[in-house]
C-alpha atoms as a PDB file:
ATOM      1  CA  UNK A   1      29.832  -9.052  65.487  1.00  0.00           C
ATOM      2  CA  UNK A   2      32.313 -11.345  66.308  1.00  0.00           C
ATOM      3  CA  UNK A   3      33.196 -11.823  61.969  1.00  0.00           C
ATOM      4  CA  UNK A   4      33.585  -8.156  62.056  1.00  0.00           C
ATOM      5  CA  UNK A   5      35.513  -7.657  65.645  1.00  0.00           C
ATOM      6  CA  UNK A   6      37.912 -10.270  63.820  1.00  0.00           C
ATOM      7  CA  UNK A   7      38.379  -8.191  60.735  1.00  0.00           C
ATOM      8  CA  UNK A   8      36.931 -11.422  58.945  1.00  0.00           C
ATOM      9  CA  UNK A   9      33.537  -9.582  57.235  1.00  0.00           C
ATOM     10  CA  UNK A  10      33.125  -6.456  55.981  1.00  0.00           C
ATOM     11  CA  UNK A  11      29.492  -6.476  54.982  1.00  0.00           C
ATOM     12  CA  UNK A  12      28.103  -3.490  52.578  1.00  0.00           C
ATOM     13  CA  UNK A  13      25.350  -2.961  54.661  1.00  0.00           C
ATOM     14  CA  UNK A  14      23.712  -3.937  57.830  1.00  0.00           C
ATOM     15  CA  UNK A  15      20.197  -4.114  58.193  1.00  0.00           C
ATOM     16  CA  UNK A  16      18.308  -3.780  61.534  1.00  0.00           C
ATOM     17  CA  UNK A  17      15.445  -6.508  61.916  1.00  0.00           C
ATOM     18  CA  UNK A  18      14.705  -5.176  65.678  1.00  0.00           C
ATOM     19  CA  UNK A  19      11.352  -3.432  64.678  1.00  0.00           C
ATOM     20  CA  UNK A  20      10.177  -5.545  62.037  1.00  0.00           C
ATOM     21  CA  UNK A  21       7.002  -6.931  64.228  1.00  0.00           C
ATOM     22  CA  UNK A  22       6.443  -9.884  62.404  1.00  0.00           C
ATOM     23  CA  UNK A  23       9.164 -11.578  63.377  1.00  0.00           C
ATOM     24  CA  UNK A  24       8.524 -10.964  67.104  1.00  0.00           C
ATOM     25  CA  UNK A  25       6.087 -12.268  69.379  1.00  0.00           C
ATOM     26  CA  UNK A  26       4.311 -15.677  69.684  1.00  0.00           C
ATOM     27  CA  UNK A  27       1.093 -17.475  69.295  1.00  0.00           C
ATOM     28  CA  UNK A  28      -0.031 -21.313  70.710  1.00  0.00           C
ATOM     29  CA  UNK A  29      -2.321 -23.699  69.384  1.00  0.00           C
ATOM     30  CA  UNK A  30      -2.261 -27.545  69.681  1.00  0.00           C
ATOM     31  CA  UNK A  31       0.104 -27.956  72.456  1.00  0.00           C
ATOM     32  CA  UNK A  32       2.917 -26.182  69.519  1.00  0.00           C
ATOM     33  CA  UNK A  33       4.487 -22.751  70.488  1.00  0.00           C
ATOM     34  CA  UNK A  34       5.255 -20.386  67.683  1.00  0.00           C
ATOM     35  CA  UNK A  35       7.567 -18.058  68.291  1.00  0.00           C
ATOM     36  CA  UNK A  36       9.516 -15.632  66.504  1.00  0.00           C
ATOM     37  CA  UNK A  37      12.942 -15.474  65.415  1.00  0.00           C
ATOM     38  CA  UNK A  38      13.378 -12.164  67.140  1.00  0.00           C
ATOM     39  CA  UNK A  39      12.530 -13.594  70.318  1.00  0.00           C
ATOM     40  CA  UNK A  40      15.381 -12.654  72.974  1.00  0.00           C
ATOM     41  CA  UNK A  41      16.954 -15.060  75.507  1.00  0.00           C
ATOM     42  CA  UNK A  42      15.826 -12.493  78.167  1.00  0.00           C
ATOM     43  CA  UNK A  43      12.873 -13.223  76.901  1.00  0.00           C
ATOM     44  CA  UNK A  44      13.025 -16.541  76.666  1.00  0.00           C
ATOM     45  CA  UNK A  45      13.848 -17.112  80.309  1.00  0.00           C
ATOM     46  CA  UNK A  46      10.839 -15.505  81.193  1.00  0.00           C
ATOM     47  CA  UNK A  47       8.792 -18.431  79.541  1.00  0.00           C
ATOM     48  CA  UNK A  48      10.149 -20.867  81.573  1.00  0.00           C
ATOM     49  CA  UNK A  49       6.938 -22.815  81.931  1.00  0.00           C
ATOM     50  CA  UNK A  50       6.342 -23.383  78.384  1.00  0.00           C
ATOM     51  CA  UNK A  51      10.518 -23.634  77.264  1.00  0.00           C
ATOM     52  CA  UNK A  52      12.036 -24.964  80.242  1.00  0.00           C
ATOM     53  CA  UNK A  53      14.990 -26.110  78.621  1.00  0.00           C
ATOM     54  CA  UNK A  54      15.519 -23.408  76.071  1.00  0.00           C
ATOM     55  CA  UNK A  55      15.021 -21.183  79.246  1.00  0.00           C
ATOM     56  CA  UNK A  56      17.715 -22.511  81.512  1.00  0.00           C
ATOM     57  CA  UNK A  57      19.850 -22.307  78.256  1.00  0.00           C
ATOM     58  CA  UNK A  58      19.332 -18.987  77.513  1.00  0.00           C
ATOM     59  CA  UNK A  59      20.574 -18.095  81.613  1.00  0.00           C
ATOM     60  CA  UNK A  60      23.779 -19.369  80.519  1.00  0.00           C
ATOM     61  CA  UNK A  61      24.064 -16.881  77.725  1.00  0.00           C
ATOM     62  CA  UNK A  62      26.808 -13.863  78.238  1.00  0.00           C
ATOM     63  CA  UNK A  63      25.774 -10.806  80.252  1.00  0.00           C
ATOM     64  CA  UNK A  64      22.758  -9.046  80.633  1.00  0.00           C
ATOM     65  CA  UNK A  65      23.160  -6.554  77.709  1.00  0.00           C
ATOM     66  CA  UNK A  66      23.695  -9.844  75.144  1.00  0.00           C
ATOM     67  CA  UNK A  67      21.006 -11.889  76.629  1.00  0.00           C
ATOM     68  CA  UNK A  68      19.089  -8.725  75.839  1.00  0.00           C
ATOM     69  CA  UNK A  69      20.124  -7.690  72.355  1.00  0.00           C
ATOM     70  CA  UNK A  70      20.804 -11.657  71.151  1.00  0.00           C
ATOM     71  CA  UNK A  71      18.038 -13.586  69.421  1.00  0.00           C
ATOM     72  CA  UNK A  72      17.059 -17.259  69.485  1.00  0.00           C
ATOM     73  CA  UNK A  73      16.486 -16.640  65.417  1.00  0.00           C
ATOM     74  CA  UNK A  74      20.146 -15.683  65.343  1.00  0.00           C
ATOM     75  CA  UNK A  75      21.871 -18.635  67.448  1.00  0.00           C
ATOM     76  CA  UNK A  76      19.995 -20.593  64.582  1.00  0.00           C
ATOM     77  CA  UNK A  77      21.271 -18.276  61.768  1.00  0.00           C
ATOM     78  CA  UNK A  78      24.382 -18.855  63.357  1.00  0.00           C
ATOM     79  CA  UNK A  79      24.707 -22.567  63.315  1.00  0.00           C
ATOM     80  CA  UNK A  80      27.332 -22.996  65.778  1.00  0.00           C
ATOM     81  CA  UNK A  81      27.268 -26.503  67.250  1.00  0.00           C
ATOM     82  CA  UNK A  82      28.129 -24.744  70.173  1.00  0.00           C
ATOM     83  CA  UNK A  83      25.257 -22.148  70.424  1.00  0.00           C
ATOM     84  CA  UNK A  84      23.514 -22.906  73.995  1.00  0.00           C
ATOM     85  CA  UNK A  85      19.645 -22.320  72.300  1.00  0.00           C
ATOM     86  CA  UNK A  86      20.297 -25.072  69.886  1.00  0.00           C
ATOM     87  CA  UNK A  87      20.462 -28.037  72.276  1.00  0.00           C
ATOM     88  CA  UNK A  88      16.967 -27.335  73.825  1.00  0.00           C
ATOM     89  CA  UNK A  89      15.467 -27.138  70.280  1.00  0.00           C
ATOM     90  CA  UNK A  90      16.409 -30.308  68.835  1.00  0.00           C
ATOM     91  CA  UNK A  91      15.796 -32.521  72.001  1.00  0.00           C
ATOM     92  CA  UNK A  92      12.003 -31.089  71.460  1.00  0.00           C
ATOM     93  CA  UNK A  93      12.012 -31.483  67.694  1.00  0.00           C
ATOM     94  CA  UNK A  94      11.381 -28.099  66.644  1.00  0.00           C
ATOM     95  CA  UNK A  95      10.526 -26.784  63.307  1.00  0.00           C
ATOM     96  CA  UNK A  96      12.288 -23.382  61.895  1.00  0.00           C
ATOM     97  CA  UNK A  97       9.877 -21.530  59.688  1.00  0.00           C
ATOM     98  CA  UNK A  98      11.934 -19.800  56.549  1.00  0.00           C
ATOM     99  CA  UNK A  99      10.568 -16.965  54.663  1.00  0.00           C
ATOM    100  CA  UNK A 100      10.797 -15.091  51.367  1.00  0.00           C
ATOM    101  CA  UNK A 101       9.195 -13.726  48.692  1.00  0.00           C
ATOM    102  CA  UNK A 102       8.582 -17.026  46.906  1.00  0.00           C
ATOM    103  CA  UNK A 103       6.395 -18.128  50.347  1.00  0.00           C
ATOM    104  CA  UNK A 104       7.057 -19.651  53.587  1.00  0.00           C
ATOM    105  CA  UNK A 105       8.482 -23.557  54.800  1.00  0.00           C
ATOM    106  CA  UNK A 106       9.125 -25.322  57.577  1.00  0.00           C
ATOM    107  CA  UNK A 107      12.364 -27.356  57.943  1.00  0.00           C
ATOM    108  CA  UNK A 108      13.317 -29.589  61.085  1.00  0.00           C
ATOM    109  CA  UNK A 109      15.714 -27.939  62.821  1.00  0.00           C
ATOM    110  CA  UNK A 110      18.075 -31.138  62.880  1.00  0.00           C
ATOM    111  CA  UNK A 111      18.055 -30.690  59.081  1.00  0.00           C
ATOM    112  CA  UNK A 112      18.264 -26.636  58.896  1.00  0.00           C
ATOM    113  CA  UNK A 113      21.824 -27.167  60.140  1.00  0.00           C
ATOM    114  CA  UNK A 114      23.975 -28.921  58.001  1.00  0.00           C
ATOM    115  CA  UNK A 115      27.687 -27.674  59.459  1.00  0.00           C
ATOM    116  CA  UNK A 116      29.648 -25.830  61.124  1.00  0.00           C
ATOM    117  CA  UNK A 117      28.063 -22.459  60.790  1.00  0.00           C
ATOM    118  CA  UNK A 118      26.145 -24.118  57.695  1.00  0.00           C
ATOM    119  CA  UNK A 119      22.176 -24.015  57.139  1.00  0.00           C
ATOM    120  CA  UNK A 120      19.861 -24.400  54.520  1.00  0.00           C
ATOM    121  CA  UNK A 121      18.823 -20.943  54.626  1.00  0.00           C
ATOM    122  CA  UNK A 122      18.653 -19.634  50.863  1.00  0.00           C
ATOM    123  CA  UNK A 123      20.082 -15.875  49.598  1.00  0.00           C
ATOM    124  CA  UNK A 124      16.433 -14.879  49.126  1.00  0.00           C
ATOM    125  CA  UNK A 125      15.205 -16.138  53.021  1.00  0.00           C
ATOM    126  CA  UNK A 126      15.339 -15.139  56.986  1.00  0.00           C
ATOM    127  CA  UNK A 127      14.719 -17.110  59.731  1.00  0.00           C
ATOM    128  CA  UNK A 128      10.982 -15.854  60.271  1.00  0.00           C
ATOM    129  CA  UNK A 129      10.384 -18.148  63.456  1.00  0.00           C
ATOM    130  CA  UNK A 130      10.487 -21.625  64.950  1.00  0.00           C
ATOM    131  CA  UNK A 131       7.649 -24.282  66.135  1.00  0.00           C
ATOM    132  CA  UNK A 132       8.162 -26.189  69.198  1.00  0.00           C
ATOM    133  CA  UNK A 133       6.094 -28.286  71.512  1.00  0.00           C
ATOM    134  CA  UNK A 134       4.886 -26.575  74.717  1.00  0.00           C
ATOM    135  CA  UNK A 135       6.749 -28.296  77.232  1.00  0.00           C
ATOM    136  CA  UNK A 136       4.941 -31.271  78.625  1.00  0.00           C
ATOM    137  CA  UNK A 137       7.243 -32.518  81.144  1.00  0.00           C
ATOM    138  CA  UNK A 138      10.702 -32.490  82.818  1.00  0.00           C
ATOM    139  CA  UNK A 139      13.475 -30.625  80.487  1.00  0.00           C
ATOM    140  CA  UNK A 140      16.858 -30.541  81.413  1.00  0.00           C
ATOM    141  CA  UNK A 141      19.914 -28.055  80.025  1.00  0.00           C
ATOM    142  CA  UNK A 142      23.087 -28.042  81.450  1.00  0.00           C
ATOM    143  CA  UNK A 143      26.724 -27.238  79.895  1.00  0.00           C
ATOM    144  CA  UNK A 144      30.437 -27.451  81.477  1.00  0.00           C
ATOM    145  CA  UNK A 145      32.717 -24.380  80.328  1.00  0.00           C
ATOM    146  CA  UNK A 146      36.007 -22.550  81.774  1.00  0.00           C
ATOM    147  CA  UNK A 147      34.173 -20.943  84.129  1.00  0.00           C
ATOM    148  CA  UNK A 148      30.470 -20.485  85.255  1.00  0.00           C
ATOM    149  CA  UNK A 149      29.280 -17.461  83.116  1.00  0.00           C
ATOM    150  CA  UNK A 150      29.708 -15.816  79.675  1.00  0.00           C
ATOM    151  CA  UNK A 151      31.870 -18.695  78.383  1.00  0.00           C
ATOM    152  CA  UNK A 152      31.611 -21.196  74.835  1.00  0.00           C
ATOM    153  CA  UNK A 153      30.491 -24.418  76.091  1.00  0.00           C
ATOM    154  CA  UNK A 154      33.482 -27.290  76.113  1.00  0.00           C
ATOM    155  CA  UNK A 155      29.891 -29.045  75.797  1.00  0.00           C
ATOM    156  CA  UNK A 156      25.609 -29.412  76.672  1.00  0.00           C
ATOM    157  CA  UNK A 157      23.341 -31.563  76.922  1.00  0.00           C
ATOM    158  CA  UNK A 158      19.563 -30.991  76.594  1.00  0.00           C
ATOM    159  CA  UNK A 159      16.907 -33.462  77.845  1.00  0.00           C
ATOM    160  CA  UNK A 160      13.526 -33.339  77.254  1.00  0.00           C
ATOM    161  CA  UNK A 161      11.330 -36.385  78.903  1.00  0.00           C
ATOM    162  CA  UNK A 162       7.993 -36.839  77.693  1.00  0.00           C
ATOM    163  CA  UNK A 163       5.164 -39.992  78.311  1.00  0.00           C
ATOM    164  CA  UNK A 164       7.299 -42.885  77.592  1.00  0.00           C
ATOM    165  CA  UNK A 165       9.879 -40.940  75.142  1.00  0.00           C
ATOM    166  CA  UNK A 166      13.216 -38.981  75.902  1.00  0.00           C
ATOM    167  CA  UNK A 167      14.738 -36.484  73.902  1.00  0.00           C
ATOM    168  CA  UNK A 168      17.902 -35.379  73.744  1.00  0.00           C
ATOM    169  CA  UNK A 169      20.920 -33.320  72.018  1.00  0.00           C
ATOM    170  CA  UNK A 170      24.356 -33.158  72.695  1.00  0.00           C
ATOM    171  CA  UNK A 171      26.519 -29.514  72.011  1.00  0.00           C
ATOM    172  CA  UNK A 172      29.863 -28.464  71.335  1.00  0.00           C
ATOM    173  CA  UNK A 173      30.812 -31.808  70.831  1.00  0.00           C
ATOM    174  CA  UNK A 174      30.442 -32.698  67.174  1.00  0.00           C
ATOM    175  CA  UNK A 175      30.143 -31.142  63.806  1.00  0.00           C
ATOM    176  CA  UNK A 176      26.359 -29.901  64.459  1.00  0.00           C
ATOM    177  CA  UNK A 177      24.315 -30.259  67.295  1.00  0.00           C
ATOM    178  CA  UNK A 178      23.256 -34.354  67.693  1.00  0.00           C
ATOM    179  CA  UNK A 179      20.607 -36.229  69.452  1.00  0.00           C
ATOM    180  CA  UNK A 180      21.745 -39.150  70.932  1.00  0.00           C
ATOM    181  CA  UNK A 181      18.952 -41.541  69.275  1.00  0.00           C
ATOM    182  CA  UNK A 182      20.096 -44.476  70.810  1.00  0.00           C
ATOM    183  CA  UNK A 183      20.150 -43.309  74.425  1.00  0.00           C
ATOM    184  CA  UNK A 184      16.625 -42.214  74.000  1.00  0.00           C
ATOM    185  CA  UNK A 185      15.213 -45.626  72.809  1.00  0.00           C
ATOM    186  CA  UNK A 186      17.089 -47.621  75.421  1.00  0.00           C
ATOM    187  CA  UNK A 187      15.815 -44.518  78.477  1.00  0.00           C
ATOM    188  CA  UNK A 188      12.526 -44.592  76.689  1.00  0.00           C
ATOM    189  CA  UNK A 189      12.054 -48.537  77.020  1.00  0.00           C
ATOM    190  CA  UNK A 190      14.234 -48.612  80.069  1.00  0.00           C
ATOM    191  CA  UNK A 191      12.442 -46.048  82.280  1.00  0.00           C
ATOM    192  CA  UNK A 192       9.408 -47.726  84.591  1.00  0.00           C
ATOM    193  CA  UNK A 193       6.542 -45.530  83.241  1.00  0.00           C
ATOM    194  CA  UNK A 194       3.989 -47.205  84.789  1.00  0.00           C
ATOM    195  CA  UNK A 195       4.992 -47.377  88.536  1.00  0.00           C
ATOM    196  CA  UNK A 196       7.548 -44.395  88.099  1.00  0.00           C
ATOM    197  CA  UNK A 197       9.993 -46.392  90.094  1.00  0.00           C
ATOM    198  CA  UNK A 198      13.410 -44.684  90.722  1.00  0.00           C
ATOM    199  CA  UNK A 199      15.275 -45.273  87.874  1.00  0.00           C
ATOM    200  CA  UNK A 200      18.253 -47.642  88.407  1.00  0.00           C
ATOM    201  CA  UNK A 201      22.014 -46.696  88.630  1.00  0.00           C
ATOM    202  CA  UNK A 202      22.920 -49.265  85.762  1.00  0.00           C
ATOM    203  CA  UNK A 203      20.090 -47.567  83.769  1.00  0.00           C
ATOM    204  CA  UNK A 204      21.676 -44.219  83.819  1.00  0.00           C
ATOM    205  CA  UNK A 205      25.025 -45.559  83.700  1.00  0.00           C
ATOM    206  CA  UNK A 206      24.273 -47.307  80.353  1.00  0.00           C
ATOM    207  CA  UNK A 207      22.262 -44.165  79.409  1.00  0.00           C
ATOM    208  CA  UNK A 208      25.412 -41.483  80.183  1.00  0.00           C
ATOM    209  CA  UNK A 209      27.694 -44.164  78.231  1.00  0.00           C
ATOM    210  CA  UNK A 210      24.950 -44.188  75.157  1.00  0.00           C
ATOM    211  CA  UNK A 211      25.163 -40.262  74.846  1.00  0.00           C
ATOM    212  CA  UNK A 212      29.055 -40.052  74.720  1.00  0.00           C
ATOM    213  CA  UNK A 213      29.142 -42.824  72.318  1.00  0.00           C
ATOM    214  CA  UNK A 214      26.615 -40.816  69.903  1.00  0.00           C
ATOM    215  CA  UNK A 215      29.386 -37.751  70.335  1.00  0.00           C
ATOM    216  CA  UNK A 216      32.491 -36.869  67.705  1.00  0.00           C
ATOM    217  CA  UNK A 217      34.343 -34.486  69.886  1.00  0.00           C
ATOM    218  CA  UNK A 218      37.497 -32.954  69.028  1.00  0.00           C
ATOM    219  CA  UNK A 219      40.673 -31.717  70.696  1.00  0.00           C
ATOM    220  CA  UNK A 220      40.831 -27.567  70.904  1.00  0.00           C
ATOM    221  CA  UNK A 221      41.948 -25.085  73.039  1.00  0.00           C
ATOM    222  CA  UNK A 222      38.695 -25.274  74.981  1.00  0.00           C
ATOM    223  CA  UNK A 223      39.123 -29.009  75.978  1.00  0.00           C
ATOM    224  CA  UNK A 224      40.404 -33.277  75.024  1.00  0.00           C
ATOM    225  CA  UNK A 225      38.120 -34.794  72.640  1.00  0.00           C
ATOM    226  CA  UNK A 226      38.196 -37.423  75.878  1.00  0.00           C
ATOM    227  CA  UNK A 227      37.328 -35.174  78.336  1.00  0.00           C
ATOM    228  CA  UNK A 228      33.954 -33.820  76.066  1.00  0.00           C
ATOM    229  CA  UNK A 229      32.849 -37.333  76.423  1.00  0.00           C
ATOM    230  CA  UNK A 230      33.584 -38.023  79.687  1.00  0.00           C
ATOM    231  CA  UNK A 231      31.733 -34.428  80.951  1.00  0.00           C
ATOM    232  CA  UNK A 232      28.512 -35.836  78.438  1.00  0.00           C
ATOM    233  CA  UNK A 233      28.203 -39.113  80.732  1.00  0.00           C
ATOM    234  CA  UNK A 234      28.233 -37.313  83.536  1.00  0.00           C
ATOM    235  CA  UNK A 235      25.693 -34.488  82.602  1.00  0.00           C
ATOM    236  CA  UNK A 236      23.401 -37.262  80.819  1.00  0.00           C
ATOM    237  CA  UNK A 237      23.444 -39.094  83.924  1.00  0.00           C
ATOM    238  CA  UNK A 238      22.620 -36.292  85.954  1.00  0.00           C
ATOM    239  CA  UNK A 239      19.795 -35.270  83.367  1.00  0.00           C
ATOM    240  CA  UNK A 240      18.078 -37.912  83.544  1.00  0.00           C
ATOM    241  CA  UNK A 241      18.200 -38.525  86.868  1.00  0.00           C
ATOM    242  CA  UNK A 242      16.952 -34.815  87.898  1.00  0.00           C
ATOM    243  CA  UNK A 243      14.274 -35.620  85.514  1.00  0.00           C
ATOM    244  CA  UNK A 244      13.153 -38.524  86.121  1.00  0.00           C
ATOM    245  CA  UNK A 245      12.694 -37.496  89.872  1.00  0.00           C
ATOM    246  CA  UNK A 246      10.364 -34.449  88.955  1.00  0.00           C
ATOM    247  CA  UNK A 247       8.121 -36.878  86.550  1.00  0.00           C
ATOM    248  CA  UNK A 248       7.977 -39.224  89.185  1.00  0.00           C
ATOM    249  CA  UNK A 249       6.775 -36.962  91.847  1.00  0.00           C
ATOM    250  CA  UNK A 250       3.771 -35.634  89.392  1.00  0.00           C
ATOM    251  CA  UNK A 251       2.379 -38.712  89.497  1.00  0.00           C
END
């Protein structure tokens, strides 16, 4: 809509996938959710259990009426390093699942997106779903933007903490969205699984410096390069630390 509200598109035809029931709905087996492409953020939010993080992204998604009408499928379709879903999906390592007439393939979704609003998708395939791991302990989402509701992210940060692994994925901040692999080994090897002592200000010092060093922010009218990586130290800090203190207090 927005190609088209910007006179930038002018398709031949549009073609309504709202009704097509296979690419709605979800099934679980293994501790892996599959879920359709036409899944909503609405919702998505109401699976909060099972997609925390992709949950508390999709409450940061415009209004009522988009969080109703948009699609998880389509944020991926989309490939904006900015879309809000996107963050939640990498730190978890989900799968997409593409479609066509030649059969059906799974691709990580760090390698479906290759670019700014670049995918692998071929002419011939849609976005028939995506596999992710039922949520099996603390996830985190959290974004700074202009103001508090239907806004672009300046940038996110997704956490997802796991038995003795972190994931995470930084938005808006570099060419796709990028998991910050070294901030998850040193949090991974860092973090006192065992005891589940409070983690350490150094620790998630080091860990919010880690993430903004794995960023390649730019300067736009949304916000300084500087202050993208500056906001991504302070959310990773934050992340972890919320995190930490709810797997801590399961124990």
């Amino acid at each position: 809509m927005v190609e088209l509200n910007f006179d930038r598109a002018r398709p031949e035809a549009l073609l309504n996938l709202n009704e097509v029931a296979e690419l709605r709905g979800w099934s679980r087996g293994n501790g892996t959710l599959r879920l359709g492409s036409g899944l909503t953020y609405t919702e998505a939010m109401a699976r909060s259990e099972q997609l925390r993080a992709l949950a508390e992204a999709s409450r940061t998604v415009g209004g009522p009426q988009i969080r109703n009408r948009g699609t998880i499928g389509g944020n991926l379709g989309t490939a904006s390093p900015a879309g809000d879903a996107l963050p939640p999906l990498y730190a978890s390592g989900a799968d997409v699942e593409l479609a066509s007439v030649r059969g059906v393939r799974r691709v990580p979704v760090a390698d479906f997106i290759t670019g700014p609003k670049r995918n692998v998708l071929a002419d011939d395939e849609l976005i028939a779903a995506f596999w992710t791991p039922r949520a099996g302990g603390p996830q985190q989402f959290s974004k700074v933007g202009t103001r508090n509701a239907m806004v672009i992210a300046v940038c996110s940060f997704a956490l997802a903490l796991e038995e003795r692994s972190v994931g995470t994925c930084i938005g808006s901040a570099a060419p796709t969205p990028r998991r910050a692999v070294e901030a998850e080994a040193f949090a991974s090897d860092a973090l006192d699984w065992e005891a589940r002592r409070p983690v350490g200000q150094d620790v998630l010092v080091r860990f919010g410096e880690l993430v903004a060093a794995a960023a390649s922010p730019i300067d736009d009218v949304r916000g300084s390069a500087d202050y993208r990586r500056h906001a991504l130290a302070v959310l990773a800090r934050r992340s972890l630390a919320w995190a930490w203190e709810e797997y801590a207090a399961c124990a």
